[in-house]
Structures are given as structure tokens and as C-alpha cells.
Protein backbone atom coordinates (compact mmCIF):
# COMPACT_ATOMS: atom_id res chain seq x y z
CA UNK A 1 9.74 -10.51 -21.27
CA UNK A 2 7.85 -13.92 -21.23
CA UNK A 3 5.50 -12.82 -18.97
CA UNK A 4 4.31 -10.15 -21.17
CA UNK A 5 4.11 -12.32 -24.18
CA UNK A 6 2.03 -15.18 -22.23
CA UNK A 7 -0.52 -12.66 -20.71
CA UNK A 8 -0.51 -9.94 -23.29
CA UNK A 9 -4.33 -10.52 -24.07
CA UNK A 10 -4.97 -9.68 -20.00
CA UNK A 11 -2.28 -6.63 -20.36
CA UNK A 12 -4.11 -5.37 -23.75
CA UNK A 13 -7.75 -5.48 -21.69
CA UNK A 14 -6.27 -3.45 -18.78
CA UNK A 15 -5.19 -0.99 -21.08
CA UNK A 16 -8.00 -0.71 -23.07
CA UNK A 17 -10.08 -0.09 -19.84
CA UNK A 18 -7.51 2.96 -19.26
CA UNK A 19 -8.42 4.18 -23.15
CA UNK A 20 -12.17 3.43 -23.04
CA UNK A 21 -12.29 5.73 -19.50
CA UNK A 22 -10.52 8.32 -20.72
CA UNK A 23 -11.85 8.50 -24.51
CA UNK A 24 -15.73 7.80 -23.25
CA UNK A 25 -15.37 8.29 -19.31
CA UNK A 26 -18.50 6.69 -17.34
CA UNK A 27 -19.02 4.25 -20.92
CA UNK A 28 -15.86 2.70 -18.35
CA UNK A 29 -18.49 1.39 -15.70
CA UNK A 30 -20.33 -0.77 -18.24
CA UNK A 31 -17.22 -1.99 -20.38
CA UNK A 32 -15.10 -2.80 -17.01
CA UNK A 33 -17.84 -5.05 -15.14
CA UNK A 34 -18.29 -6.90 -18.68
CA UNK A 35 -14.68 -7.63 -18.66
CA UNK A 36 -14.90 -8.77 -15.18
CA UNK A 37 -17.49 -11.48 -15.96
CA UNK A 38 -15.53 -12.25 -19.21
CA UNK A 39 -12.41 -13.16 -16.64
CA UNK A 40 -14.94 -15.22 -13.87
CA UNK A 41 -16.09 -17.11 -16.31
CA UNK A 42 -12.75 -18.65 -17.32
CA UNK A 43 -11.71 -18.84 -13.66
CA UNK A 44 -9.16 -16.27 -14.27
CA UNK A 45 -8.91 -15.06 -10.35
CA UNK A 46 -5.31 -14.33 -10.69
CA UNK A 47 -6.13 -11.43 -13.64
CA UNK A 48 -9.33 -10.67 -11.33
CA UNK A 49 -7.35 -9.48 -8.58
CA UNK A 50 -4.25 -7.68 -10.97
CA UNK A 51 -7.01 -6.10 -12.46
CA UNK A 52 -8.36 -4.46 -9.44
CA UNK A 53 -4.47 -3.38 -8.41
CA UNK A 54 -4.69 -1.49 -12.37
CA UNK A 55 -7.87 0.21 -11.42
CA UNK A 56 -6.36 1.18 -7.83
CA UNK A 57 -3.27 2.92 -9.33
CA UNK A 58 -5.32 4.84 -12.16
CA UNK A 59 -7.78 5.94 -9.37
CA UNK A 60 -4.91 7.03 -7.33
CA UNK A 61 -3.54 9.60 -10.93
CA UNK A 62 -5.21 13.50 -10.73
CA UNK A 63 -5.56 13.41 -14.20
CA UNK A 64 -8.92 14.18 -15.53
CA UNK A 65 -8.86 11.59 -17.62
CA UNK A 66 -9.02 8.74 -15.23
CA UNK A 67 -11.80 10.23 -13.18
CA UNK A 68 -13.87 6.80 -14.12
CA UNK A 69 -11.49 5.41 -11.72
CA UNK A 70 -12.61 6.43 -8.47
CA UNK A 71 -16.26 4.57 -9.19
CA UNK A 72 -14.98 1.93 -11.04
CA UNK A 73 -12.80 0.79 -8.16
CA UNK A 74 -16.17 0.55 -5.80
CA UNK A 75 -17.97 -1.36 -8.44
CA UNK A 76 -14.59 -3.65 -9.27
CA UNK A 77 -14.23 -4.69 -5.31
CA UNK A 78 -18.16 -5.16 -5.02
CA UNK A 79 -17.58 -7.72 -7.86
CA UNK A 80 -14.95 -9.56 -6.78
CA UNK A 81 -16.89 -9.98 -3.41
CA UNK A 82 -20.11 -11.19 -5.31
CA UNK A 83 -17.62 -13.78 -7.30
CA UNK A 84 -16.22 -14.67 -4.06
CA UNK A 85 -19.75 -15.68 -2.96
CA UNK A 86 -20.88 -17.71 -6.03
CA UNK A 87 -17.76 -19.35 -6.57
CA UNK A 88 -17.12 -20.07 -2.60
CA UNK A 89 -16.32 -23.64 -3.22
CA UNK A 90 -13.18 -23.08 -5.25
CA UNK A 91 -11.86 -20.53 -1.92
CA UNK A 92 -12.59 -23.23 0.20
CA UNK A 93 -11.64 -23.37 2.94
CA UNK A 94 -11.72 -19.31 3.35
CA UNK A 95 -8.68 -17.54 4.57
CA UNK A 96 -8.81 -16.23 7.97
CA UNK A 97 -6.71 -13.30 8.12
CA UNK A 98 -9.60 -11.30 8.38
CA UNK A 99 -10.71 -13.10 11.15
CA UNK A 100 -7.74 -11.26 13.79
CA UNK A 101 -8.94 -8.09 12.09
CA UNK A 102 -13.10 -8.51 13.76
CA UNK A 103 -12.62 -6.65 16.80
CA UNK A 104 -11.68 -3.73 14.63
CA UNK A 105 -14.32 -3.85 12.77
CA UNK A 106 -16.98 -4.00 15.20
CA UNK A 107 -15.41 -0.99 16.75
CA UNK A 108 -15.29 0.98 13.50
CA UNK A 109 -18.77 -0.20 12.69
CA UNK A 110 -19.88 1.55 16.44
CA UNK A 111 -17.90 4.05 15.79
CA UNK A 112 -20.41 5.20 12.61
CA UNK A 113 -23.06 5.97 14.98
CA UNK A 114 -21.07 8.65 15.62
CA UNK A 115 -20.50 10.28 12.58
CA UNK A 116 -21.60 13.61 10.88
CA UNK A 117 -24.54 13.26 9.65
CA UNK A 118 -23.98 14.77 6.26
CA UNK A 119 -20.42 11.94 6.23
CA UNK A 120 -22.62 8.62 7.15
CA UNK A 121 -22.76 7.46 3.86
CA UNK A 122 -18.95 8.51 2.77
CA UNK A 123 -17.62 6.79 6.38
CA UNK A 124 -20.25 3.65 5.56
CA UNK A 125 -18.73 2.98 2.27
CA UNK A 126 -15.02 3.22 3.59
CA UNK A 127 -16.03 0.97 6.48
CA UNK A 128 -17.24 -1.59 3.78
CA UNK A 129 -14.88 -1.32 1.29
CA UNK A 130 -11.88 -2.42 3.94
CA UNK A 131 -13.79 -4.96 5.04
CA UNK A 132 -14.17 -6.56 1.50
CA UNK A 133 -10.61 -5.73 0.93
CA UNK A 134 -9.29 -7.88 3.62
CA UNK A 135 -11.72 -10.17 3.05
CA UNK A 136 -11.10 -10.15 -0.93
CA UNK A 137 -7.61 -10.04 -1.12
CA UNK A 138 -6.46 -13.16 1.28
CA UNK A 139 -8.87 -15.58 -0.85
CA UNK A 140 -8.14 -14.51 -4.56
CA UNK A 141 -4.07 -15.03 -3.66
CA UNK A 142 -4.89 -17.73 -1.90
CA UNK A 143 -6.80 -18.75 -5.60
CA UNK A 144 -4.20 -17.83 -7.89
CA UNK A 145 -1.12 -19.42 -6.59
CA UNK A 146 -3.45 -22.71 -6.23
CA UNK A 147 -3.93 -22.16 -10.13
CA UNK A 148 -0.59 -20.63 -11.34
CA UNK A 149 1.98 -21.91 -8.32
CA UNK A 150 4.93 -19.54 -8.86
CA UNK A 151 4.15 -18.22 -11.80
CA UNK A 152 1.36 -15.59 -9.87
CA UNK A 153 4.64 -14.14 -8.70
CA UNK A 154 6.11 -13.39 -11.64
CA UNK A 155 3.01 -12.18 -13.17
CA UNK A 156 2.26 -9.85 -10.44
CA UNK A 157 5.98 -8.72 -10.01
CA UNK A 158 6.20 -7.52 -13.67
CA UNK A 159 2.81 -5.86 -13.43
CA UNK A 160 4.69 -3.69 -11.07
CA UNK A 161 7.65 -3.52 -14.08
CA UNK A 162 4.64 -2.95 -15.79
CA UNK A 163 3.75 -0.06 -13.82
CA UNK A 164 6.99 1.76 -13.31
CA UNK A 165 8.24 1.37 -16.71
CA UNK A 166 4.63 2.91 -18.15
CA UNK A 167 5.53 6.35 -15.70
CA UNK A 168 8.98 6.72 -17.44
CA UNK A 169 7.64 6.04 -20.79
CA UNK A 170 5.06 9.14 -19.94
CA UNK A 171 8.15 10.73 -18.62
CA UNK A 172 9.37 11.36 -21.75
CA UNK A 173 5.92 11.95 -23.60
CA UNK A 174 3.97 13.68 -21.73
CA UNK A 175 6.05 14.84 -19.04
CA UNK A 176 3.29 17.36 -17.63
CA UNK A 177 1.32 14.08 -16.50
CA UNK A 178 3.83 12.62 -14.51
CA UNK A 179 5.00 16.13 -12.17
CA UNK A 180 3.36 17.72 -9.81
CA UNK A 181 4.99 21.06 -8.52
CA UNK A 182 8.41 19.74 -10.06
CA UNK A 183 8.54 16.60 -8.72
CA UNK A 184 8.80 13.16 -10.42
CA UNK A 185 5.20 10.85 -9.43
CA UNK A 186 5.02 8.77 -12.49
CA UNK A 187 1.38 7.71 -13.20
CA UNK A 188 0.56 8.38 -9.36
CA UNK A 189 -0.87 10.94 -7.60
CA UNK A 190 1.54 12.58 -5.97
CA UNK A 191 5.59 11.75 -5.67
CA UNK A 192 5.20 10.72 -2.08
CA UNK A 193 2.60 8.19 -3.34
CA UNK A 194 5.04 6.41 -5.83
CA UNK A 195 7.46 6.51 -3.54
CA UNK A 196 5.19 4.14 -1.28
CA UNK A 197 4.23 1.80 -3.95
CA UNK A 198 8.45 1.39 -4.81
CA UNK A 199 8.91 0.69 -1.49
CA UNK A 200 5.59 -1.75 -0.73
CA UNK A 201 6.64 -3.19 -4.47
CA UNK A 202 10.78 -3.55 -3.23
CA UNK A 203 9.20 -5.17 0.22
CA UNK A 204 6.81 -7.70 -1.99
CA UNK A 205 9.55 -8.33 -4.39
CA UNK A 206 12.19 -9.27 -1.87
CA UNK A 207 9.96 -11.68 -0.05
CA UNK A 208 9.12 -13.71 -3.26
CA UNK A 209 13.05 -14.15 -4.38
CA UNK A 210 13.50 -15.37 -0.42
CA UNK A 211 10.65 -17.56 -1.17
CA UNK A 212 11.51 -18.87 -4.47
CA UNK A 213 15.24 -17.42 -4.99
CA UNK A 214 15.10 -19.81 -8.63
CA UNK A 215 11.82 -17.67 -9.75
CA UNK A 216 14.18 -14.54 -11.15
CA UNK A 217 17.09 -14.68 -13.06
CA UNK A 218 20.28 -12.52 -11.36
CA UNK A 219 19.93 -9.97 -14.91
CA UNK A 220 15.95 -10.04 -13.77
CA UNK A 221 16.49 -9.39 -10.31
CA UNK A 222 18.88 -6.64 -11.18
CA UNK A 223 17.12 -4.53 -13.77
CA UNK A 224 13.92 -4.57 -11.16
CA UNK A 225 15.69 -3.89 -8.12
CA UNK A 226 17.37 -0.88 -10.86
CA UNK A 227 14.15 0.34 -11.91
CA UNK A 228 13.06 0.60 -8.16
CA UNK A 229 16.20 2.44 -7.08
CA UNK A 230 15.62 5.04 -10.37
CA UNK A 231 11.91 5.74 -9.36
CA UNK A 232 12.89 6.42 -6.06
CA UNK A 233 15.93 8.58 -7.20
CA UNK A 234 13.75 10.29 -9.05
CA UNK A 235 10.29 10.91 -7.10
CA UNK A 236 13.21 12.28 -3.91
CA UNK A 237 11.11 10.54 -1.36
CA UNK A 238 12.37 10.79 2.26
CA UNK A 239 10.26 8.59 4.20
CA UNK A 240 10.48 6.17 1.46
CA UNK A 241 14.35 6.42 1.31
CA UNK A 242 14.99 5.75 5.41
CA UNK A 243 12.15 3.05 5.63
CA UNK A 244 14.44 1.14 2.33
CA UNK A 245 17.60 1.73 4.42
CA UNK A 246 15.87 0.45 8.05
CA UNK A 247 14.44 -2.36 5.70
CA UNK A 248 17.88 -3.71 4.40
CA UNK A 249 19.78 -3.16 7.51
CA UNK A 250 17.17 -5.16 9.61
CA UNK A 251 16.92 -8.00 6.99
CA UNK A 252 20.53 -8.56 7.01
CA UNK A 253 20.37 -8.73 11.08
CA UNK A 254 17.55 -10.86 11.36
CA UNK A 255 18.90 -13.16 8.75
CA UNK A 256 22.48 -13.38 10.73
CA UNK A 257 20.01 -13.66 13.86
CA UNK A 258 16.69 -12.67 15.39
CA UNK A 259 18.15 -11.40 19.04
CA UNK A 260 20.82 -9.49 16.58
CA UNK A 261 18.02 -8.04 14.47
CA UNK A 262 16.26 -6.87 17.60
CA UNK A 263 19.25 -4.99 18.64
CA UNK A 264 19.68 -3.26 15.83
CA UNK A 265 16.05 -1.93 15.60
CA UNK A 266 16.41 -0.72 19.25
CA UNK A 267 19.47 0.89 17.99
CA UNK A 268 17.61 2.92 15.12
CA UNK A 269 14.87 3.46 17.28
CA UNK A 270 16.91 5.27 20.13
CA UNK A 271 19.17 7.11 17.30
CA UNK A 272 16.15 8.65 15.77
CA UNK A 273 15.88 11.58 18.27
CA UNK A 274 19.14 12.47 17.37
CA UNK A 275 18.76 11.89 13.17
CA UNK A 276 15.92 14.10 13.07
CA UNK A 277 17.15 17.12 15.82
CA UNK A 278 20.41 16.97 13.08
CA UNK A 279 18.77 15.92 9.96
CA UNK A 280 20.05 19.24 8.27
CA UNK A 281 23.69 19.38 9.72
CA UNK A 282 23.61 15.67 8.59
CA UNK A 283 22.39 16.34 5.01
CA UNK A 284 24.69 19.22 4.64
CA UNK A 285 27.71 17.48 5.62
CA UNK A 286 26.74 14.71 2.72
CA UNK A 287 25.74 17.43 0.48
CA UNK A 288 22.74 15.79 0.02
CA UNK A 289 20.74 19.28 1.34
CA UNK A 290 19.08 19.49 -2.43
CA UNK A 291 17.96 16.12 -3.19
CA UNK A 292 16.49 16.04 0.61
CA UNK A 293 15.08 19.61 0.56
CA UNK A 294 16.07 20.45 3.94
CA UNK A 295 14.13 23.90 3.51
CA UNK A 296 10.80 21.88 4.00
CA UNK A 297 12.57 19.55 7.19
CA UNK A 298 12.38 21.95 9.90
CA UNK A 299 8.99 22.36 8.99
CA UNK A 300 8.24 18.57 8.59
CA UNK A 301 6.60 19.60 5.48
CA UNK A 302 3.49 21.13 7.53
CA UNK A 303 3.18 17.32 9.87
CA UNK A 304 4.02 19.31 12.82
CA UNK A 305 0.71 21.14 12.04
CA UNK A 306 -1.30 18.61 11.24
CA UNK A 307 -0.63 16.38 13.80
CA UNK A 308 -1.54 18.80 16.65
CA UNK A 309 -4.30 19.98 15.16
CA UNK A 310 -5.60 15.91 14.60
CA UNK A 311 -4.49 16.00 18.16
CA UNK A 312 -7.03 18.70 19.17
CA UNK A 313 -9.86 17.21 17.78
CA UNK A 314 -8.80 13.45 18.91
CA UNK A 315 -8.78 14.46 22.47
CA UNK A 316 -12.86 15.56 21.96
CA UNK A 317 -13.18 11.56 21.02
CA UNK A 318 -10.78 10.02 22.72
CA UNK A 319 -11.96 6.36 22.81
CA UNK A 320 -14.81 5.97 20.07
CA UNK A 321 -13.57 7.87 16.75
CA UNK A 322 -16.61 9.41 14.83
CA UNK A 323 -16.29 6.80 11.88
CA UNK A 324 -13.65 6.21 8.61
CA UNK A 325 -13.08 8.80 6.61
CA UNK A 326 -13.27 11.67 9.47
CA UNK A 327 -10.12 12.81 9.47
CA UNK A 328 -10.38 13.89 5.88
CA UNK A 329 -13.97 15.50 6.57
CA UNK A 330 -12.70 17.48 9.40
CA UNK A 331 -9.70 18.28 7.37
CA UNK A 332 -11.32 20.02 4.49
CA UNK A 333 -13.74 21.60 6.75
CA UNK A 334 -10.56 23.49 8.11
CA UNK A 335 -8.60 23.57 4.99
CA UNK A 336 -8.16 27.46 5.05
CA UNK A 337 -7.12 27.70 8.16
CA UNK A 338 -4.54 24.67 7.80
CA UNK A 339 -3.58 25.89 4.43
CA UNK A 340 -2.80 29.59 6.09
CA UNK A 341 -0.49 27.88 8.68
CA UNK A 342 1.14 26.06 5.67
CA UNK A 343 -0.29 22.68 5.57
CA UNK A 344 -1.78 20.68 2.45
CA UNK A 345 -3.44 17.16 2.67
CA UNK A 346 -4.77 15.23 5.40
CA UNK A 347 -3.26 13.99 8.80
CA UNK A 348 0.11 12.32 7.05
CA UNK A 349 0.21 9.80 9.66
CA UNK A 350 -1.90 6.12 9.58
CA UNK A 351 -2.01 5.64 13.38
CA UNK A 352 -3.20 9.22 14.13
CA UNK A 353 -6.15 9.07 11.38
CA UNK A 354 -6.57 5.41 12.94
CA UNK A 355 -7.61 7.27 16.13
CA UNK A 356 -9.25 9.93 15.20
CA UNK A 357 -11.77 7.95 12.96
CA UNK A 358 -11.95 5.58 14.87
CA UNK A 359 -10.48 6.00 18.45
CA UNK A 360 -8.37 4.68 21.12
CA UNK A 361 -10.23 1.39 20.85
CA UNK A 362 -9.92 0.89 17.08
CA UNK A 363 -5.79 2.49 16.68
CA UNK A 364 -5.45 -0.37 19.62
CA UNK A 365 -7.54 -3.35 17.83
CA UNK A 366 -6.00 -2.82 14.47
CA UNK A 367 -2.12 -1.99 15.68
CA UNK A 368 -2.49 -5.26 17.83
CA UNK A 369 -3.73 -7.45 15.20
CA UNK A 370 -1.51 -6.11 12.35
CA UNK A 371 1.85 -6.75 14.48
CA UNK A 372 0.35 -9.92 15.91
CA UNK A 373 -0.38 -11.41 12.48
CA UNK A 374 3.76 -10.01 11.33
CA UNK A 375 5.27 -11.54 14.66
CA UNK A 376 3.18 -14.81 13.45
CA UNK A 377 4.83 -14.99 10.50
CA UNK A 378 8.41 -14.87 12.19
CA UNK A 379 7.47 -18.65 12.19
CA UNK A 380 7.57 -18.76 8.24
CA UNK A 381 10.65 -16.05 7.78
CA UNK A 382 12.62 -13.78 8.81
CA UNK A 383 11.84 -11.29 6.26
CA UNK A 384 8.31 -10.74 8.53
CA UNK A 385 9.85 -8.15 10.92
CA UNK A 386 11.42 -6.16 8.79
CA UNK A 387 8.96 -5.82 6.39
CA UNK A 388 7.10 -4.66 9.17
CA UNK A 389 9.19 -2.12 10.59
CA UNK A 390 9.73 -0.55 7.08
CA UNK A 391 5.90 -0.41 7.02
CA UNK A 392 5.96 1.12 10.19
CA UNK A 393 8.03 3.40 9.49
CA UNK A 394 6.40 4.63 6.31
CA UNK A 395 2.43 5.02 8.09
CA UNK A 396 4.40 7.15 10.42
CA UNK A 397 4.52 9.67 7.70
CA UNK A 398 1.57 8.68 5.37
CA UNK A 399 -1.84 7.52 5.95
CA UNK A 400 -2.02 5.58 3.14
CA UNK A 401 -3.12 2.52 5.71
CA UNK A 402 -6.00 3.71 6.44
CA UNK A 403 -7.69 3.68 2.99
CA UNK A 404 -8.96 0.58 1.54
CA UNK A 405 -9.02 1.67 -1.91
CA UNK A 406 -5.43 2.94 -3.25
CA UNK A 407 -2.96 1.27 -4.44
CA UNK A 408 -0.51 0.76 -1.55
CA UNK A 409 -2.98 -1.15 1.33
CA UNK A 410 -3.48 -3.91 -1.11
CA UNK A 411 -0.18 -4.79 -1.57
CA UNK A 412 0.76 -5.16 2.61
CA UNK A 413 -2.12 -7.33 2.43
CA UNK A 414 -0.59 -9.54 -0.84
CA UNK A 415 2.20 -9.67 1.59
CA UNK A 416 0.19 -10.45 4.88
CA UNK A 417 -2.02 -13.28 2.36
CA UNK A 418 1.73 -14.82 1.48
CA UNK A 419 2.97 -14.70 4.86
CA UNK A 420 -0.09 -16.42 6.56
CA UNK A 421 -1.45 -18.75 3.76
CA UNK A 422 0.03 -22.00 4.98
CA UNK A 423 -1.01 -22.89 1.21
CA UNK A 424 1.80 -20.69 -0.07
CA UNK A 425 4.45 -21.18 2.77
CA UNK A 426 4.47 -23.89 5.78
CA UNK A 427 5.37 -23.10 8.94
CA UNK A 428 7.82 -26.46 8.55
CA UNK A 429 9.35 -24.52 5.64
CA UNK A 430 10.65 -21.72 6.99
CA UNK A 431 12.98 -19.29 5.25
CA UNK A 432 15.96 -18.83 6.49
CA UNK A 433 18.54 -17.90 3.88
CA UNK A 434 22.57 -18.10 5.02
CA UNK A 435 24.31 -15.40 4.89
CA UNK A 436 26.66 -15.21 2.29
């Protein structure tokens, strides 16, 4: 493990910010931003930025312990926005894949007139903080493969080692930490949540080795893509298991050709209706009924609920939302009567919080921009689409998308930032791997 050897003194500093928050709790706020300086000042953007993913997954654990978390991750992102202002000459020029994002942004900052009084400030500060995130993000990749070239892959790839191997270490330790109601989540939050960040961290790591197929050895690439496989296995995440399998199947079409790859999504897409209507029948038959849980599937683990009852309340604000973070307000504010017709959690679905925070207008600014900026980068590789369907498919289910500050949005914008920084790839250097 080179990587850990050359970096250990930035690995040793995360952790101790994960000791020092849960030994002495809010002492964390000071210690953290005196880090971050400590890291600016040697133009260390690269451990800025891996730094803020650390704080994102610890934020994202229910353990008491990393409560610090949750207000260390607004202070972190409001520091590496004032760093990106002092230091602006080393990110120029700026990256502009913010810029396709604007129009959503002025609707979801018109869309806070709107909102509950006693929920301004909450939906403010989510407004904000996805601003800076797309705005953050973009620039401090952009910054760290200009200093580290390829190695900023391999660092950031065995963070996510890093990561995965830390929540079956704990596993074995303190096995209470890493279960919730039976179920594997490793230092997340919930198992659904880990499976996201395997799949998001599968996606990321499959576009580098396209990129720079030398970076990994073949006993590197196989131990990670094994430690992915094992997480999943063991966190039994659905959603994350058919958006892997519409993921591999569309990057070997797309690779053989686009028109081919095309086919074959229309093909999943129009089998779907069936899949779901015989989901059981079809788990049963491959005696997969336990690992899948098909007791919860007729049921769509309580979606069905929530989605109609988002529904409800969208068609009351049907083209101006009432501002970020509504969906959760007007979740908890019915969370008795949801919980007594067997739903937990918010809306499970990105493009149906998307429009009730911030309505028709905003679901159609961000869904256009977000494919338009994928189908852009069709021009760098092939990979683009089906990374995007997989995504797709996953927001379907989740609404981890619509939250700036966890540890899943960052990384489809590390991919986005890799995909559009014509730094990192050329559009005259297109991937395009044979097939073999």
C-alpha cells in the first residue's frame, strides 16, 4: 500500500479529527479549521478536498459520537470556498460546470420566497451549500490533478479502500456500530447509503482504469473491485445491485457501439414493467427470495407511500417548489401519519424531492443540465452514458441527489469534474477501449 505509506501524515490528521470529535465533540470545530489552514498553506488542495469527502462520510454515521460532523461539514465547505477566493489565481481559469447548472439556481433561489417561514434559514443554507459544492468541487480536482497528475487517482481511489476496509475492521470490533436493524452499513448511516457510495465508488473507479488502464495493477484492480462486490454482498442493497448490473451491461454495449448501447437501454427500459410486476416469482425461482427480502417488495419498502403522498403536496406547487430542504420539513411534519401507513424516511426518490422543493421549473433545469453535461461527455468516452443511467437508476430510489452535503453527491460531481475538465481528458483523446 504505497499510497498509504506516502500520505500517511494526511491519513493520521483525518483520523485524528474523527478521535478529537468524538473524545472532545465541538473542541472538533476549532481543531478541524486549524488543520484546514495547516493544508492551504502548503497548497495541499488535493488533501483539502479528500478531507471534506472524510468529514461527509462521518456526518453521514448515526453514531453519537460523530455528531461534530454535521457542523463541521458547513464550516469545512465554507472554507474551501474562502480558499478558493484568496487563492483564485492558482484555479485559473475557473471551471464552468457550474455555469449549465445557473438556471437552476436562480429558480431554487425564487423558489425560497416561498418557504415556511420557520424552514427559511434550513432551505437558505441547503440552497448555499450546493451551490458551493458545485462550485468547490470542479476547481479543487481541477487543482489536484494539475499538482499530482495521476497520482490524485490513486490517492482518492484508496481513500475509498480506505473507507470500506475501516467498516469491516469495525465489523469485527464493534459490530453494533456498523448494523442497523440487522443489516450490514459499515461506517454509514444506513445500508442503503453504503450501498450508494459502492456503487458511485465502482462508477468513479471504472472511469479512472478506462482513463489510465496502467494506473492499477491487475492484483490492485482485483482486490478493489473484491472489496466492492463484498460490501455490497453484505449491505443486500437492491437498487444498488440492478443499477451495477444496468451499469456493466451498458458499458460493454456502448464500448462494442453507441447505436448498440442505445438498444440495449431501450431494452431494459421496456423490460422493467415486467421485472418489477414478477420481481418475486423471479427471485423465488433463483432462490434469491432471502438475500432480496421479497417480503418488503410488494410493498416497495413504503415508496409506494411516499411517493403519492409527495405527489399530493407537489400538485399544491406545481411549478415553483417552496425551497430545498421541503420535502424533509413536510415529511417530519407528517411522520406519524406516514409512519402508521408503514413508511420511514423521506421521499426515496431525487427527481420527486427535486420537484417538490423546488418545482416543475427546477426538476426540469437541473434534469436538463445534468444529462446535457453526461451526453457532452460522450465526446470524451463512452463510459459517460452508462455512468449515467446507473445514476439514474439509483436517484430513482434514493434522494441522495438532492443533498449537497453527504457523501454520495460529491463523488457524481468528481466524476462530472473528470468528464468535463478538458485539463484531465481532451475531447481529441477520447476513450474508446476495444473490446477484448
Amino acid at each position: 500500500m504505497e499510497v498509504f505509506r506516502q500520505y500517511r501524515s494526511f491519513f493520521y490528521m483525518i483520523m485524528s479529527w474523527a478521535v478529537v470529535g468524538a473524545v472532545a465533540g465541538p473542541a472538533a470545530l476549532l481543531y478541524i479549521p486549524l488543520c484546514l489552514f495547516v493544508l492551504k498553506s502548503k497548497g495541499q488542495y488535493m488533501e483539502l478536498m479528500i478531507g471534506f469527502f472524510f468529514i461527509l462520510i462521518l456526518s453521514d454515521n448515526r453514531s453519537h459520537y460523530f455528531e461534530f460532523a454535521y457542523n463541521a461539514k458547513e464550516i469545512y465547505i465554507s472554507f474551501l470556498a474562502l480558499f478558493l477566493f484568496m487563492d483564485r489565481k492558482k484555479f485559473t481559469p475557473f471551471d464552468r460546470l457550474s455555469a449549465a447548472f445557473v438556471p437552476f439556481f436562480i429558480v431554487a433561489f425564487i423558489c425560497l420566497t416561498y418557504a415556511p417561514v420557520d424552514n427559511f434559514l434550513n432551505s437558505l443554507e441547503k440552497t448555499v451549500s450546493y451551490i458551493l459544492l458545485l462550485i468547490v468541487v470542479p476547481n479543487y480536482v481541477k487543482r489536484a490533478y494539475v499538482d499530482k497528475q495521476a497520482d490524485f487517482f490513486r490517492v482518492i481511489i484508496f481513500f475509498g479502500v480506505f473507507i470500506l476496509l475501516l467498516s469491516l475492521v469495525l465489523n469485527y470490533i464493534l459490530p453494533d456500530i456498523t448494523h442497523l436493524e440487522g443489516r450490514y452499513r459499515g461506517v454509514f448511516g444506513n445500508p442503503n447509503g453504503l450501498g450508494v457510495f459502492c456503487l458511485l465508488f465502482l462508477l468513479l473507479f471504472s472511469l479512472i482504469i478506462e482513463l489510465k488502464p496502467e494506473l492499477f495493477q491487475r492484483r490492485e484492480k482485483t482486490l478493489i473491485y473484491a472489496l466492492i462486490l463484498l460490501s455490497i454482498i453484505l449491505c443486500g442493497s437492491r437498487s444498488t445491485l440492478f443499477a451495477i448490473l444496468i451499469y456493466f451491461f451498458l458499458s460493454y454495449s456502448y464500448k462494442i457501439s453507441p447505436i448498440v448501447g442505445f438498444f440495449v437501454f431501450v431494452l431494459i427500459a421496456g423490460s422493467y414493467g415486467y421485472v418489477s410486476t414478477n420481481i418475486i416469482s423471479i427471485a423465488t425461482s433463483l432462490g434469491l427470495e432471502k438475500y432480496l427480502r421479497v417480503e418488503t417488495l410488494t410493498e416497495a419498502s413504503g415508496r409506494f407511500v411516499a411517493w403519492n403522498f409527495a405527489w399530493i403536496n407537489i400538485k399544491q406547487n406545481l411549478y415553483i417548489g417552496r425551497g430545498f430542504d421541503y420535502t424533509n420539513y413536510i415529511f417530519q411534519l407528517y411522520s406519524q401519519y406516514l409512519s402508521n401507513m408503514g413508511h420511514q424516511g423521506n421521499a426515496h426518490n431525487s427527481y420527486i424531492t427535486l420537484w417538490l422543493d423546488t418545482g416543475l421549473l427546477g426538476l426540469v433545469t437541473f434534469v436538463f443540465a445534468f444529462i446535457r453535461t453526461f451526453v457532452k461527455a460522450t465526446r470524451k468516452t463512452r463510459l459517460a452514458m452508462p455512468i449515467l443511467y446507473a445514476v439514474i437508476f439509483s436517484t430513482f430510489f434514493e434522494s441522495w441527489l438532492t443533498a449537497s452535503l453527504n457523501p454520495f453527491t460529491i463523488i457524481v460531481f468528481i466524476i462530472l469534474s473528470i468528464l468535463t475538465s478538458d485539463v484531465i481528458i481532451r475531447a481529441q483523446d477520447k476513450i474508446a477501449i476495444p473490446v477484448q
